[in-house]
PDB file of N, CA and C in Angstrom:
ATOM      1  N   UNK A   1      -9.130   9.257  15.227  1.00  0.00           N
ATOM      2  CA  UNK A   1      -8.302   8.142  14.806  1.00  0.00           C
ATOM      3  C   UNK A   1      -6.911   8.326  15.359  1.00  0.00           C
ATOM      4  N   UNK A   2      -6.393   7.221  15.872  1.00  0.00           N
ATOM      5  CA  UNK A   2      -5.012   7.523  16.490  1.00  0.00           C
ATOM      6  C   UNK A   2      -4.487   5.949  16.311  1.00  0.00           C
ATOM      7  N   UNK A   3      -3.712   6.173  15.165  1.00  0.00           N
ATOM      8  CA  UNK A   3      -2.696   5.282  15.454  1.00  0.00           C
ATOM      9  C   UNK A   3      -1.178   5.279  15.380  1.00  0.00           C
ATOM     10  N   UNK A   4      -0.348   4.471  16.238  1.00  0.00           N
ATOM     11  CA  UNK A   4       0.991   5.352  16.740  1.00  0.00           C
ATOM     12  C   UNK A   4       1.700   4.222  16.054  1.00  0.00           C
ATOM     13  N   UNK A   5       3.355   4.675  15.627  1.00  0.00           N
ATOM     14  CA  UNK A   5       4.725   3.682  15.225  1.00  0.00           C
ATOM     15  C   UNK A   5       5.622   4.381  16.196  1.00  0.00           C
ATOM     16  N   UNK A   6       5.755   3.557  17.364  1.00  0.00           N
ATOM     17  CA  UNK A   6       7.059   3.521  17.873  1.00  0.00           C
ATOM     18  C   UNK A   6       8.324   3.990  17.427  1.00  0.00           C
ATOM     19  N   UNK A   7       9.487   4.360  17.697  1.00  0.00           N
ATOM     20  CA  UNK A   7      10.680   5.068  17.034  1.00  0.00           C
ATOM     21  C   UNK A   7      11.067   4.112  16.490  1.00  0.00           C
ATOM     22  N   UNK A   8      11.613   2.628  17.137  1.00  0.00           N
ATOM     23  CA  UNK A   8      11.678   1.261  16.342  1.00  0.00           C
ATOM     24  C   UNK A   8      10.861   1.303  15.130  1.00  0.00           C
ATOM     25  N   UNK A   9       9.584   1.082  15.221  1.00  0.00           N
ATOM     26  CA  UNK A   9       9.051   0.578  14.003  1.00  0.00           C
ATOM     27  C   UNK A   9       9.198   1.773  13.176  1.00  0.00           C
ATOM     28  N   UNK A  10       9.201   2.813  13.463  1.00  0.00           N
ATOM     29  CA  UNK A  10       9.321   3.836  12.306  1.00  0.00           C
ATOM     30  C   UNK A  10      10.430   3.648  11.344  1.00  0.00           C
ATOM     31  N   UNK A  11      11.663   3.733  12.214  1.00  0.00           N
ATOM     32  CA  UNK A  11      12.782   3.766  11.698  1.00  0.00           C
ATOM     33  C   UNK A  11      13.011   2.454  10.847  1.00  0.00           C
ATOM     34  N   UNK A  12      12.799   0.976  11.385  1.00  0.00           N
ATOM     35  CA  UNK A  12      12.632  -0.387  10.762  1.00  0.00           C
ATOM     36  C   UNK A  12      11.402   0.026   8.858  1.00  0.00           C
ATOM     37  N   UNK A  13      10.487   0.798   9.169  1.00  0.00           N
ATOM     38  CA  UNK A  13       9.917   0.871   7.881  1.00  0.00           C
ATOM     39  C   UNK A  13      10.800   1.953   6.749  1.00  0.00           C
ATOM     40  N   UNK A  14      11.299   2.982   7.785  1.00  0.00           N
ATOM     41  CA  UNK A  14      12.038   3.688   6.396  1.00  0.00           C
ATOM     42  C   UNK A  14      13.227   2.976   6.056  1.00  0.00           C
ATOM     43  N   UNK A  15      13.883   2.142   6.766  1.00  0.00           N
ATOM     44  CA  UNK A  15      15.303   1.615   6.233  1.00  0.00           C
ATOM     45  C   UNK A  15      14.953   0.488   5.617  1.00  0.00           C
ATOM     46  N   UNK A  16      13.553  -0.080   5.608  1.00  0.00           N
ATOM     47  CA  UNK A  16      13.621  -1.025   4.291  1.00  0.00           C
ATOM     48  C   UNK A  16      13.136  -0.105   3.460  1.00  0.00           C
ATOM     49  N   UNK A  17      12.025   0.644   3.655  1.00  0.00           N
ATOM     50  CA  UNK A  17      12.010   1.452   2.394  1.00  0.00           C
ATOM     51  C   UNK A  17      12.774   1.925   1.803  1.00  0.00           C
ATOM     52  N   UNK A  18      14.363   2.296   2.088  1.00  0.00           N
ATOM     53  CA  UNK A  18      15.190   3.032   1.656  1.00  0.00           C
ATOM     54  C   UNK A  18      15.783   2.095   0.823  1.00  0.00           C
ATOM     55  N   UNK A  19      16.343   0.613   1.870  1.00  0.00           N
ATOM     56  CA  UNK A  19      16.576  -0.065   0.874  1.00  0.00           C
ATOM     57  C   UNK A  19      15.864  -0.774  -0.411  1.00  0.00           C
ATOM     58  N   UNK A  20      14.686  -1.070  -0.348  1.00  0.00           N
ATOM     59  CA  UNK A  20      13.494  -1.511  -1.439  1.00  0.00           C
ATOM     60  C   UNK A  20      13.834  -0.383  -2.451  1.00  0.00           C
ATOM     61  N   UNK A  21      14.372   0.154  -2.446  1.00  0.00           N
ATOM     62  CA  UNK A  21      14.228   1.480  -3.353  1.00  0.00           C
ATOM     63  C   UNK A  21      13.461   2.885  -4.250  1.00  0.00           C
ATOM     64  N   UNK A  22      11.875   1.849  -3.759  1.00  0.00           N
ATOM     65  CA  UNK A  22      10.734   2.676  -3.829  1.00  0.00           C
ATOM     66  C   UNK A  22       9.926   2.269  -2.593  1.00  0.00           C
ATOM     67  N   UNK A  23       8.415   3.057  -2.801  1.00  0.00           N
ATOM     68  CA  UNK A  23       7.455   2.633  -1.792  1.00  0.00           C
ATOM     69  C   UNK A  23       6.948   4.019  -1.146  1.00  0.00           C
ATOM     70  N   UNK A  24       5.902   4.429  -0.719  1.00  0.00           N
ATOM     71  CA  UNK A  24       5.709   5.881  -0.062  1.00  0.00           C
ATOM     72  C   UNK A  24       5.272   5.538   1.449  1.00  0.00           C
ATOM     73  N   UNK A  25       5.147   4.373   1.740  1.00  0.00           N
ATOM     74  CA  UNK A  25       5.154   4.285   3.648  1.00  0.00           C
ATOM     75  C   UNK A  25       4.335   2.661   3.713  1.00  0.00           C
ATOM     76  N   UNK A  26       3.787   2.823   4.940  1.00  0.00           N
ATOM     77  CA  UNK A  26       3.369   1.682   4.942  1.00  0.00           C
ATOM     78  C   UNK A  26       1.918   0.837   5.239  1.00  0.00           C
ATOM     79  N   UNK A  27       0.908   0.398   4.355  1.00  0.00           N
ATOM     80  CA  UNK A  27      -0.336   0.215   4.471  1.00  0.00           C
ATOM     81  C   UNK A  27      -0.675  -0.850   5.564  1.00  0.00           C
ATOM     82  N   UNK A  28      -1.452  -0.495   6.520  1.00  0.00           N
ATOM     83  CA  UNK A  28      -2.179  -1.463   7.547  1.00  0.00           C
ATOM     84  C   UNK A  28      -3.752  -2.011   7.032  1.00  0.00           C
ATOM     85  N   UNK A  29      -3.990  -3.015   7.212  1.00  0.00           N
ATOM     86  CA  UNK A  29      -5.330  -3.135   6.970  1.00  0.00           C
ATOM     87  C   UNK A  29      -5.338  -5.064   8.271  1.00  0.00           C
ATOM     88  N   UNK A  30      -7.112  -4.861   8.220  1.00  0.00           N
ATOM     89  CA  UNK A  30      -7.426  -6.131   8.660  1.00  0.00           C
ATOM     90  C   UNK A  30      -7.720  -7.192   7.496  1.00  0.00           C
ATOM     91  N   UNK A  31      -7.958  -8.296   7.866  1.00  0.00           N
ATOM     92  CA  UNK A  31      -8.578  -9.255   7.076  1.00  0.00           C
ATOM     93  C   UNK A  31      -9.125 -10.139   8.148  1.00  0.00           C
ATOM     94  N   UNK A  32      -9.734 -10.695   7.438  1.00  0.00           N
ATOM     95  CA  UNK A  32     -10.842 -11.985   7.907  1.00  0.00           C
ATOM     96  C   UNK A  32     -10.236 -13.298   7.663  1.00  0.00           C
ATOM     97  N   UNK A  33      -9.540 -14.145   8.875  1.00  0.00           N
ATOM     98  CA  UNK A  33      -9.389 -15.148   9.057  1.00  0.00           C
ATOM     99  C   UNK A  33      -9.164 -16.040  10.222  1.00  0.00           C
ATOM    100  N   UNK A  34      -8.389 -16.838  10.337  1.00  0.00           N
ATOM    101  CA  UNK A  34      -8.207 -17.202  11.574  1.00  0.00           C
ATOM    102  C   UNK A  34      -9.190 -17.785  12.312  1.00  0.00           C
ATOM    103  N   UNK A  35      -8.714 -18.552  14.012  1.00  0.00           N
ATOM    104  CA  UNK A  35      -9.885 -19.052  14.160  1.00  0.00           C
ATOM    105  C   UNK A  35     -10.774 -17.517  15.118  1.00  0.00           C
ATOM    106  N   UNK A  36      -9.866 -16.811  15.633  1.00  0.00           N
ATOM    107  CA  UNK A  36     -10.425 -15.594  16.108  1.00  0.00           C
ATOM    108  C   UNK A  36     -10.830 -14.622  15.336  1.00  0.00           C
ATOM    109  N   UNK A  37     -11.134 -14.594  13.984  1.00  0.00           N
ATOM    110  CA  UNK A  37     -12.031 -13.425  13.224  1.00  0.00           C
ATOM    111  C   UNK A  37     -11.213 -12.971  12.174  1.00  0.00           C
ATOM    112  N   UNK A  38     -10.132 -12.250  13.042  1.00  0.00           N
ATOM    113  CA  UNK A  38      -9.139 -10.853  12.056  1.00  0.00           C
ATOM    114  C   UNK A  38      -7.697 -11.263  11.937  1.00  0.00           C
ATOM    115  N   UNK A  39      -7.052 -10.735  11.528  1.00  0.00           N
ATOM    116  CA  UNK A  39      -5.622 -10.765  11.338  1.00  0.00           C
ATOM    117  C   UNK A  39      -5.241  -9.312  10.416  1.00  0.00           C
ATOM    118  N   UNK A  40      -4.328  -8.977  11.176  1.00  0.00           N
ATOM    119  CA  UNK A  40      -3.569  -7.722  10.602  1.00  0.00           C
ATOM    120  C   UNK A  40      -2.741  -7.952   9.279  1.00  0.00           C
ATOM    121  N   UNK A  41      -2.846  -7.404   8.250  1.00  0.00           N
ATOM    122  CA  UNK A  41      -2.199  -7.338   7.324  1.00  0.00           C
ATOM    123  C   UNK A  41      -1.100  -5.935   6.660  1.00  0.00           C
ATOM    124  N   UNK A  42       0.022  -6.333   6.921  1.00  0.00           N
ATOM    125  CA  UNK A  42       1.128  -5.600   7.169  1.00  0.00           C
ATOM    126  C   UNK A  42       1.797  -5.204   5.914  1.00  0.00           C
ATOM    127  N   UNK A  43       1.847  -4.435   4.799  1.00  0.00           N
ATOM    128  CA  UNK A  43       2.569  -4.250   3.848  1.00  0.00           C
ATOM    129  C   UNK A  43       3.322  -3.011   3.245  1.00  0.00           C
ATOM    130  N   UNK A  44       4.072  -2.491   2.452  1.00  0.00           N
ATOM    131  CA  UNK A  44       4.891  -1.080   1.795  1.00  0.00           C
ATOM    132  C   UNK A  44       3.852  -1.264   0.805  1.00  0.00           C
ATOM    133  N   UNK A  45       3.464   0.149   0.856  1.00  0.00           N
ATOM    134  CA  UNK A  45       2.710   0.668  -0.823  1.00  0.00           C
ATOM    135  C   UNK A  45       3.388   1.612  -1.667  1.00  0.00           C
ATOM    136  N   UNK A  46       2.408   1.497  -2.418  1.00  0.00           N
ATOM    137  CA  UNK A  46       3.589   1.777  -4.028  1.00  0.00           C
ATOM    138  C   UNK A  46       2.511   3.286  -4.327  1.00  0.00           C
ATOM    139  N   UNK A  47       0.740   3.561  -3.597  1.00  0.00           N
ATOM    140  CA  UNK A  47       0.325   4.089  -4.240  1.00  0.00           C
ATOM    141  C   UNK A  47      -0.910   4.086  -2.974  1.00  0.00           C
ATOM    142  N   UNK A  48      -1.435   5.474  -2.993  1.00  0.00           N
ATOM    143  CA  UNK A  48      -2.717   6.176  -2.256  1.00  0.00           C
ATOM    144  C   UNK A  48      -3.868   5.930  -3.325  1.00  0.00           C
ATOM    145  N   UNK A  49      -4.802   4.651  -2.354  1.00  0.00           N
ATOM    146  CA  UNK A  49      -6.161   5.232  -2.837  1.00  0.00           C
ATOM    147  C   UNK A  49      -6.849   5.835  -2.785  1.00  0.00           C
ATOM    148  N   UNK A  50      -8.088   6.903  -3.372  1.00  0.00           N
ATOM    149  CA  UNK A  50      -8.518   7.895  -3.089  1.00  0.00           C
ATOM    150  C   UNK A  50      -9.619   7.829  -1.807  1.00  0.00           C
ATOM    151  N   UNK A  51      -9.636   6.630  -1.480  1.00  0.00           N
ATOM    152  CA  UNK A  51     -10.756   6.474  -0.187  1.00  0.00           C
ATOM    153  C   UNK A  51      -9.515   6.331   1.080  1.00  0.00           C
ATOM    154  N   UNK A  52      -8.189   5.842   0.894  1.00  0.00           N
ATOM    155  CA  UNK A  52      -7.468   5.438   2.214  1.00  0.00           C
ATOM    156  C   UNK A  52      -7.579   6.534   2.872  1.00  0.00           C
ATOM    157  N   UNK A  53      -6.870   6.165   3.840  1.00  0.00           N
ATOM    158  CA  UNK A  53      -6.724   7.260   5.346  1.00  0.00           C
ATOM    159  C   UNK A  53      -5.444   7.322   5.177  1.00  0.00           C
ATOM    160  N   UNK A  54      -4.924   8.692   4.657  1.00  0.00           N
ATOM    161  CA  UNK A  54      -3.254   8.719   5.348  1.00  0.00           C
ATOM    162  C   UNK A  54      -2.808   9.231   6.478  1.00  0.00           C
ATOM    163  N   UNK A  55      -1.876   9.056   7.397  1.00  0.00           N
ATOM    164  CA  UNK A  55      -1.241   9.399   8.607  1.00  0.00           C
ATOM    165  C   UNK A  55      -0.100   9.490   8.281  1.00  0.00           C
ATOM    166  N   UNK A  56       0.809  11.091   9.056  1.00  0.00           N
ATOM    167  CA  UNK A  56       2.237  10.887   8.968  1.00  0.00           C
ATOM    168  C   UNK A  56       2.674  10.891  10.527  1.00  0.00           C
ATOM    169  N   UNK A  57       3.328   9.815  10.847  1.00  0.00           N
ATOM    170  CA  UNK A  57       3.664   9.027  12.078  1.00  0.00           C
ATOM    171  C   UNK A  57       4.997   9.066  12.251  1.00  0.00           C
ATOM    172  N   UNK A  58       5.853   9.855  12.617  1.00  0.00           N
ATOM    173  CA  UNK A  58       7.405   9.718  12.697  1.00  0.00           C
ATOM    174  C   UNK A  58       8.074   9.867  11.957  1.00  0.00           C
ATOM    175  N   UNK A  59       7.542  10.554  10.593  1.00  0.00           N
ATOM    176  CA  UNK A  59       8.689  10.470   9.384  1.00  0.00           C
ATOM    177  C   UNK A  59       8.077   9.587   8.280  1.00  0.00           C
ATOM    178  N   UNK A  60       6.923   8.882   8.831  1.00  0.00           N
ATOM    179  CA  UNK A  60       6.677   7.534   7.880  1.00  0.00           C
ATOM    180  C   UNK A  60       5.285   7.711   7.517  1.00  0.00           C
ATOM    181  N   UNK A  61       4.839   7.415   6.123  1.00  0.00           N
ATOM    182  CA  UNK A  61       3.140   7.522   5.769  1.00  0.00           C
ATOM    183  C   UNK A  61       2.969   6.606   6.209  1.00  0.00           C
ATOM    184  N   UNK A  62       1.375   6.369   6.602  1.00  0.00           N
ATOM    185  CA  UNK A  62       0.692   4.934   7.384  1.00  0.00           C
ATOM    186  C   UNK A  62      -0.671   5.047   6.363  1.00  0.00           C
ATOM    187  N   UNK A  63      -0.832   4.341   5.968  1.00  0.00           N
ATOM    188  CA  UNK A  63      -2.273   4.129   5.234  1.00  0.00           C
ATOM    189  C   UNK A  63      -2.908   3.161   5.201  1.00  0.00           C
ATOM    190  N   UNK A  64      -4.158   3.444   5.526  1.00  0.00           N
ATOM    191  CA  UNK A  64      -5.433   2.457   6.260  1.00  0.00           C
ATOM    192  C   UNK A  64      -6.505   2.709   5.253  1.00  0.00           C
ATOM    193  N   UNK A  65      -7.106   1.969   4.670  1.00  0.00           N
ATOM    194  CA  UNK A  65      -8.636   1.689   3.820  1.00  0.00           C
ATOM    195  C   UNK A  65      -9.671   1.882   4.688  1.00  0.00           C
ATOM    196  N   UNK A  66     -10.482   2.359   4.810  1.00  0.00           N
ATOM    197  CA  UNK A  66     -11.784   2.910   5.194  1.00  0.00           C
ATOM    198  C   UNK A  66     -12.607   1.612   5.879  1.00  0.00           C
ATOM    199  N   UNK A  67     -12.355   0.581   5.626  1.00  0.00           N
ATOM    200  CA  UNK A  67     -13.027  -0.801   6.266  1.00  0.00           C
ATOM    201  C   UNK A  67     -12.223  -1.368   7.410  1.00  0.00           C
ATOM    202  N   UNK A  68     -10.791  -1.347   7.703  1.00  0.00           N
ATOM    203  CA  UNK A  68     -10.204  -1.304   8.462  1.00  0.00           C
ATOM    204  C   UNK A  68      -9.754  -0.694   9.840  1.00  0.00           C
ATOM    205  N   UNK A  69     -10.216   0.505   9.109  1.00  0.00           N
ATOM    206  CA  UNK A  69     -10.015   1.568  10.575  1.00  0.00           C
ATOM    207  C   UNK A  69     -10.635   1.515  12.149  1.00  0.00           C
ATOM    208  N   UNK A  70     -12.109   1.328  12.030  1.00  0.00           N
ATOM    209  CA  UNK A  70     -12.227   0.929  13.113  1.00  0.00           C
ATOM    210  C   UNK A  70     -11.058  -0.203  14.184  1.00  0.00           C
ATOM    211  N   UNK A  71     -11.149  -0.972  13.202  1.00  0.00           N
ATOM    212  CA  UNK A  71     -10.621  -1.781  13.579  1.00  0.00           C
ATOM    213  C   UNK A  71      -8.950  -1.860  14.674  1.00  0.00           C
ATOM    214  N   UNK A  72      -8.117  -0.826  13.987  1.00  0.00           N
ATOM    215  CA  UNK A  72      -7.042  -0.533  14.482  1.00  0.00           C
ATOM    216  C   UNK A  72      -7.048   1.112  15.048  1.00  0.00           C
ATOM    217  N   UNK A  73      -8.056   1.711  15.316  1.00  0.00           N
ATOM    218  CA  UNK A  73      -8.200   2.266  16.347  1.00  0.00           C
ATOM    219  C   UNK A  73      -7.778   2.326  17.072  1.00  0.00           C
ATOM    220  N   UNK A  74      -6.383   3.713  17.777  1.00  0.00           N
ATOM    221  CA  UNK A  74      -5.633   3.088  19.099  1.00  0.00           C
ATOM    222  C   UNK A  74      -4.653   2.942  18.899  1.00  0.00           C
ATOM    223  N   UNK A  75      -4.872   1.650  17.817  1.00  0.00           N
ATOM    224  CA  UNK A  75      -3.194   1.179  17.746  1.00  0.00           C
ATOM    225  C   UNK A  75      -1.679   1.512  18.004  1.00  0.00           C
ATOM    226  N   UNK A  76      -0.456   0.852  18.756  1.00  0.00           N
ATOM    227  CA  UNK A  76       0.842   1.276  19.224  1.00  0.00           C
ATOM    228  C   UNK A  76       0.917   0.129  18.166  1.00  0.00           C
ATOM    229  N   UNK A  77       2.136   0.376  17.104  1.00  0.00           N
ATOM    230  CA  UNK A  77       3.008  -1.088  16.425  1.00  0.00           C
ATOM    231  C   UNK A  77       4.288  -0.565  17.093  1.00  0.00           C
ATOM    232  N   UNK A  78       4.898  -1.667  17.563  1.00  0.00           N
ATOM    233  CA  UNK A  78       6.328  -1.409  17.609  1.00  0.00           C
ATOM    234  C   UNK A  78       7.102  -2.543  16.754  1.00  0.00           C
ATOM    235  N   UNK A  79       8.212  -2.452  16.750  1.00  0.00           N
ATOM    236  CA  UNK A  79       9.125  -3.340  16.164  1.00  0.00           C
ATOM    237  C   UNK A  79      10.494  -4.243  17.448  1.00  0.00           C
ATOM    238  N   UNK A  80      10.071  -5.394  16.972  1.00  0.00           N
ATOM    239  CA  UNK A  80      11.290  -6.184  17.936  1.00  0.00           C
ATOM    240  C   UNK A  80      12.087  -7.241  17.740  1.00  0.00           C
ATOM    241  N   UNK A  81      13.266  -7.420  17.931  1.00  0.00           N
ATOM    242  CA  UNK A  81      13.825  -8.243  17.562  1.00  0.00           C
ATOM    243  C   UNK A  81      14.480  -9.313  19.024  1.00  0.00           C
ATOM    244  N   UNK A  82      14.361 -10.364  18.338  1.00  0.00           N
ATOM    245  CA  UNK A  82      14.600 -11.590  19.369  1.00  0.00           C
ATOM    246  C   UNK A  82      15.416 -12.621  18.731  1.00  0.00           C
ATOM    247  N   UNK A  83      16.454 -12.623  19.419  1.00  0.00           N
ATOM    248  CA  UNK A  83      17.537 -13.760  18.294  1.00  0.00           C
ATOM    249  C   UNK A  83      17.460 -13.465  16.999  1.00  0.00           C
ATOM    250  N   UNK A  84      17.273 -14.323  16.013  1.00  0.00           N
ATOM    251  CA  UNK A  84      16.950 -14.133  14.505  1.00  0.00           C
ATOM    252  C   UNK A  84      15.556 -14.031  14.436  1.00  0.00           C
ATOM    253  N   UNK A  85      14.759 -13.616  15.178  1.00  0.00           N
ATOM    254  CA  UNK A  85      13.464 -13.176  14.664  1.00  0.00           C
ATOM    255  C   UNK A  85      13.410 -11.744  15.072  1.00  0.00           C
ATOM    256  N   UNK A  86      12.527 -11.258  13.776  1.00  0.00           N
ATOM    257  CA  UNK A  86      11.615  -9.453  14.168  1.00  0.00           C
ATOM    258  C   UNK A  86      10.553  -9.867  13.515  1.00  0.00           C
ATOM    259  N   UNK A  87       9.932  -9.009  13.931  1.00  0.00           N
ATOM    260  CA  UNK A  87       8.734  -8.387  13.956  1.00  0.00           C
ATOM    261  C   UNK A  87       8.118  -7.341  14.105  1.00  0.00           C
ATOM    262  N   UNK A  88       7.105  -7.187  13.701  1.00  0.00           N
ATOM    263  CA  UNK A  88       6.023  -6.506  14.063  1.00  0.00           C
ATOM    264  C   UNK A  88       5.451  -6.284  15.260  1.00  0.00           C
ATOM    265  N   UNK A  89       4.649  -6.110  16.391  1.00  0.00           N
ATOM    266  CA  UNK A  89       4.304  -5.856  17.546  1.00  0.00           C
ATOM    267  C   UNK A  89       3.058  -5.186  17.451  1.00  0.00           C
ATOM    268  N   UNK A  90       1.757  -5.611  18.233  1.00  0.00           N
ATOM    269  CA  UNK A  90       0.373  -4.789  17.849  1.00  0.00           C
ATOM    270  C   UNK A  90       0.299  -4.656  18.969  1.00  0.00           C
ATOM    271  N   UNK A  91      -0.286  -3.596  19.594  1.00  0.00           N
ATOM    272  CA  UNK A  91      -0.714  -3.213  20.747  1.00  0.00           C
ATOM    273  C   UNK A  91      -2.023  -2.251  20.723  1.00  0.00           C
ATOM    274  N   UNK A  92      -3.117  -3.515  20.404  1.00  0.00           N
ATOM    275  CA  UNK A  92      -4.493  -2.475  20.061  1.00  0.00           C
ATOM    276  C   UNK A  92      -5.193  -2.894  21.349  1.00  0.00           C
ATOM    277  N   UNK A  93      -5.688  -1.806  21.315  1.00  0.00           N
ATOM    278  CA  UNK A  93      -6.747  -1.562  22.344  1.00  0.00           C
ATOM    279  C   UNK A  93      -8.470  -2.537  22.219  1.00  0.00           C
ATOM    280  N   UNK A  94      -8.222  -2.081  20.875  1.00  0.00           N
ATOM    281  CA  UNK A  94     -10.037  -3.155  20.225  1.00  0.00           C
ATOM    282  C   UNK A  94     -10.263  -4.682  21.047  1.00  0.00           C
ATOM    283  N   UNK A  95      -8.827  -5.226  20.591  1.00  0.00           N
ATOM    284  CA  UNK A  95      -8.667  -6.751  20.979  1.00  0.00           C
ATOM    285  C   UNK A  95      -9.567  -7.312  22.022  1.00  0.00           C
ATOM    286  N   UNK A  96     -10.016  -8.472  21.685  1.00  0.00           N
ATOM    287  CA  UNK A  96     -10.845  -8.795  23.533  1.00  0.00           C
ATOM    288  C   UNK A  96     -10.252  -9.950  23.645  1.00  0.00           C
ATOM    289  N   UNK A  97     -10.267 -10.773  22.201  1.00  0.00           N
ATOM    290  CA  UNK A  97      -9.230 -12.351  22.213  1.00  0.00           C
ATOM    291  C   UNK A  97      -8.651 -12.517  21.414  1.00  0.00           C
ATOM    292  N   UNK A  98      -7.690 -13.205  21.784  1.00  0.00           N
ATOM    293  CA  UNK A  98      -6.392 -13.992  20.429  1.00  0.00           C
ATOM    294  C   UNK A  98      -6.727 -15.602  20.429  1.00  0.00           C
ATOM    295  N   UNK A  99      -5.989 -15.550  19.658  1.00  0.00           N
ATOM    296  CA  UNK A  99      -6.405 -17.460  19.045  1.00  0.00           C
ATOM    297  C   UNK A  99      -5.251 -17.520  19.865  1.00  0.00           C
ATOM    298  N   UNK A 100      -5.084 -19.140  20.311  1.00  0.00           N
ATOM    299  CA  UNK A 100      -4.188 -19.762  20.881  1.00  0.00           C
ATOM    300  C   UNK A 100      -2.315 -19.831  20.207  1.00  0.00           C
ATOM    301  N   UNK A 101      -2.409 -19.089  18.925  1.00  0.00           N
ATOM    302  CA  UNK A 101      -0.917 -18.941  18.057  1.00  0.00           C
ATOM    303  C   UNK A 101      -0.549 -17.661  18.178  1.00  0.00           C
ATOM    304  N   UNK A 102      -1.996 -16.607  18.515  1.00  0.00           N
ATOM    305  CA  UNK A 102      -1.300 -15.336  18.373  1.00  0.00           C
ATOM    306  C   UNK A 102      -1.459 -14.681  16.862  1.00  0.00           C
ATOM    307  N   UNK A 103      -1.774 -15.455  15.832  1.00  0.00           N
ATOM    308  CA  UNK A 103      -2.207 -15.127  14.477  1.00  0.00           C
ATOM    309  C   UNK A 103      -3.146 -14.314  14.099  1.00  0.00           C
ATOM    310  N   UNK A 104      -4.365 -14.160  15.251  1.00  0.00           N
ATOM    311  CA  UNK A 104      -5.759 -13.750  14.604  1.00  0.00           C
ATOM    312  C   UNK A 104      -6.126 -13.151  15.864  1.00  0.00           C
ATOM    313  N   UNK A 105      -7.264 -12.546  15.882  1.00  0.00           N
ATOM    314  CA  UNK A 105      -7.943 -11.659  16.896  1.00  0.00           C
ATOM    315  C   UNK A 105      -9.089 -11.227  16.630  1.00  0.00           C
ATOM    316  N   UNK A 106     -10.123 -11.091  18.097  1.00  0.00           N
ATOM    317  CA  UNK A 106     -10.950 -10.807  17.907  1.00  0.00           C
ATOM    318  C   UNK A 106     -11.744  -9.271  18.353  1.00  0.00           C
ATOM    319  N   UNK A 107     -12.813  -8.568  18.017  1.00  0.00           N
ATOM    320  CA  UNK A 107     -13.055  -7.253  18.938  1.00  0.00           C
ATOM    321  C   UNK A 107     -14.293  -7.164  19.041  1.00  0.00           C
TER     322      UNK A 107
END
C-alpha cells in the first residue's frame, strides 16, 4: 500500500488541524457515485476504527477503511491553490476515466 501527501498537502492538513482544534489526521475513503462510478471522499477524523488502515505520511495520520484501499492504491494528493480556490489534487494511478466535471472516476 502506498499512498503519498505532498509537503503542500501535508502541511495544508495540519494547519487546519491545528486550527480546528482537535482531529488526529486525515480519513480518505471512496464512495459510489457519479456518472463515472467513484468519488473520493476527503475528511479530518476525530477517531481510529479498529478495521482502518493507518499511515504516517509527513507528520500527518492518513486513514483508509478496508473497502477503499484498493481503490487509492498509489495515490500522490497534493494541495493547490488558484486565485480563491484550493484544493485537493488526486493523482491515482487506478483511474482509467473521469466524468466530464472531474467529480467522479472510474478503475
Amino acid at each position: 500500500m502506498a499512498i503519498a501527501l505532498t509537503e503542500k498537502a501535508s502541511n495544508r492538513v495540519k494547519n487546519f488541524l491545528a486550527a480546528r482544534g482537535h482531529g488526529i489526521g486525515l480519513r480518505l475513503s471512496v464512495k459510489t457515485t457519479g456518472c463515472s462510478g467513484f468519488a473520493y471522499v476527503v475528511d479530518y477524523t476525530d477517531e481510529i476504527k479498529q478495521d482502518d488502515n493507518v499511515y504516517q505520511i509527513n507528520g500527518v495520520k492518513v486513514v483508509v477503511d478496508p473497502k477503499s484501499l484498493p481503490f487509492l492504491d498509489g495515490m500522490e494528493i497534493d494541495f493547490a491553490r488558484d486565485g480563491l480556490n484550493e484544493s485537493f489534487k488526486f493523482n491515482n494511478p487506478n483511474v482509467k476515466n473521469t466524468c466530464g466535471c472531474g467529480e467522479s472516476f472510474s478503475v
